[in-house]
Protein backbone atom coordinates (compact mmCIF):
# COMPACT_ATOMS: atom_id res chain seq x y z
CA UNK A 1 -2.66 159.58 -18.78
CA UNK A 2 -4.58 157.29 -21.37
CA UNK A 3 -8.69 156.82 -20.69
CA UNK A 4 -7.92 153.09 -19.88
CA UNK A 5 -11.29 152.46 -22.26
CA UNK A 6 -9.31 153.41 -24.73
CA UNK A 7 -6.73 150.74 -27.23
CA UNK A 8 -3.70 151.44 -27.79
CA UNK A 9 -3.17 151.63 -31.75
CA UNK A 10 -0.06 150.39 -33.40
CA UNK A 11 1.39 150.91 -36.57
CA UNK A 12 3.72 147.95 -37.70
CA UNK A 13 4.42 144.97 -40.71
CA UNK A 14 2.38 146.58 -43.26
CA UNK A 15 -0.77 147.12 -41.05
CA UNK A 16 -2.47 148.86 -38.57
CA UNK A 17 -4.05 147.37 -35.14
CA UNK A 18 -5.82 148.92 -32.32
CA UNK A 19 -4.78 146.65 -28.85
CA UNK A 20 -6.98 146.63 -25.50
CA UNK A 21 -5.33 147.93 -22.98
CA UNK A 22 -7.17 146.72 -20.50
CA UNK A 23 -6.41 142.93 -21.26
CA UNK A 24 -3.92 142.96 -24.42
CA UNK A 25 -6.17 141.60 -26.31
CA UNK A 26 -6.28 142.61 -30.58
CA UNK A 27 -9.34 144.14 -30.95
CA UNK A 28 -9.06 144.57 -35.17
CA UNK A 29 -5.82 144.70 -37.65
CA UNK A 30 -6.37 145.84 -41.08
CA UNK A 31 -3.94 145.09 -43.62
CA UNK A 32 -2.35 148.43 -45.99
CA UNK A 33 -1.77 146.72 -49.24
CA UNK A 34 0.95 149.43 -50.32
CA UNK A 35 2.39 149.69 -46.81
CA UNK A 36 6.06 149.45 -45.71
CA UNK A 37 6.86 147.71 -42.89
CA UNK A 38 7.06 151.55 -40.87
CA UNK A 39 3.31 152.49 -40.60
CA UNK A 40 3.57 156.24 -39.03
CA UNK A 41 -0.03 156.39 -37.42
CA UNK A 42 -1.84 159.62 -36.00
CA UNK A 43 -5.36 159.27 -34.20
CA UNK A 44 -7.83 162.26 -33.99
CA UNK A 45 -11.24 161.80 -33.09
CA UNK A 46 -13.02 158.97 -35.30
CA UNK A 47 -10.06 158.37 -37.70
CA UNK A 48 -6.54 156.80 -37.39
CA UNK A 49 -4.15 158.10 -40.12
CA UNK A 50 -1.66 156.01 -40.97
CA UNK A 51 0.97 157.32 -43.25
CA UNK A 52 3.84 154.33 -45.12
CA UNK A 53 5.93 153.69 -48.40
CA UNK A 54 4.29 157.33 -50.14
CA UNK A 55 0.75 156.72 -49.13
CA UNK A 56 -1.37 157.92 -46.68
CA UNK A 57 -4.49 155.93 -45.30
CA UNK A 58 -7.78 157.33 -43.16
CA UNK A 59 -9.28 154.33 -40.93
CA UNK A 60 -12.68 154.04 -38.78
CA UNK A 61 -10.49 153.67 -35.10
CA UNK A 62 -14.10 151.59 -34.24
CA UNK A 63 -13.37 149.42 -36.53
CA UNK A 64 -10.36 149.48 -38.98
CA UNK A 65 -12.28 150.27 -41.97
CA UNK A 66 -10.38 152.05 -44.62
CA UNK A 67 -11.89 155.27 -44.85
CA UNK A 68 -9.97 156.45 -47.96
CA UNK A 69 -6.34 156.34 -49.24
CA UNK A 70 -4.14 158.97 -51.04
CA UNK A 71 -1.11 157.59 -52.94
CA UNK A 72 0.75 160.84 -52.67
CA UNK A 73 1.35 161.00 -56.02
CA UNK A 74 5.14 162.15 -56.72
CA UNK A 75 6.20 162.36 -53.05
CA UNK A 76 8.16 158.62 -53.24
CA UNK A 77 7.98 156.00 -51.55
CA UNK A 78 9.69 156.30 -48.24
CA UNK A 79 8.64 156.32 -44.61
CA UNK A 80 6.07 159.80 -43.61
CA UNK A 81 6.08 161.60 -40.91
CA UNK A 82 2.18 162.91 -39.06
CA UNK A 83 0.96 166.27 -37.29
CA UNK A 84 -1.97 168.21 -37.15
CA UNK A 85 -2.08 171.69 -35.90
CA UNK A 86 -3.96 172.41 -32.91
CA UNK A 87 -3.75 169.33 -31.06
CA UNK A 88 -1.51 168.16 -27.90
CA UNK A 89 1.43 165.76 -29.57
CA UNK A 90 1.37 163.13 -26.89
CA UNK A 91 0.15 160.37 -29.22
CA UNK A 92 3.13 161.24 -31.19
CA UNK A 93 6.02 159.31 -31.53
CA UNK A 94 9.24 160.29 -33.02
CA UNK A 95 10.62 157.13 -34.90
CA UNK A 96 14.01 156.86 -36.62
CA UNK A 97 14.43 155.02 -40.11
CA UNK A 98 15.04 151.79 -38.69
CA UNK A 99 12.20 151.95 -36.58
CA UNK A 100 13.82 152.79 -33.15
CA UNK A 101 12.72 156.03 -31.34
CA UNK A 102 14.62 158.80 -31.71
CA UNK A 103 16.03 160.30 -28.67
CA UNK A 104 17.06 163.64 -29.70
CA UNK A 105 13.32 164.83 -30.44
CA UNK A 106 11.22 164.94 -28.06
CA UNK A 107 7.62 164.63 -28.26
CA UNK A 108 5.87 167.91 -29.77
CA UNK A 109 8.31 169.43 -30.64
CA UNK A 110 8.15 170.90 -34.10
């Protein structure tokens, strides 16, 4: 279960926004200028990763500063998938194409 302390980030509509989840409340969105509308996001430690349209985006999870962005270069421009090794894959969520879960893969699996 979640620290309740801690927001609930969300990855949608060309941004990135972390949501209280004590109250609902937005606590910051920050805008990916070369996002799709699927943001894939990934949050370890400090930074929330947010991956969309061939680029790939590091943002201070205090405060939605971008960090840095990599354009992928070559890879295309289509929705990206996130994993790190090492770490549990609950805050990992399998998302189909049109932006619906996916049913047939469960979380952490790999």
């Amino acid at each position: 279960m979640p620290n309740p302390a801690e927001p609930l980030y969300i990855g949608t509509n060309h941004h990135v926004a972390a949501i209280d989840t004590a109250n609902g409340s937005e606590l910051w969105r920050t805008k990916l200028p070369e996002a799709l509308s699927i943001v894939s996001i990934l949050v370890r430690g400090e930074v929330v990763f947010a991956g969309t349209g061939g680029h790939l985006y590091a943002l201070d999870r205090f405060s939605g500063r971008v960090l840095w962005h990599n354009p992928l270069k070559g890879l295309g421009h289509m929705p990206i998938t996130l994993a790190m090794i090492g770490e549990p894959a609950t805050d990992i969520a399998a998302m189909g194409v049109d932006g619906t879960s996916d049913p047939d893969t469960p979380y952490g699996s790999g």
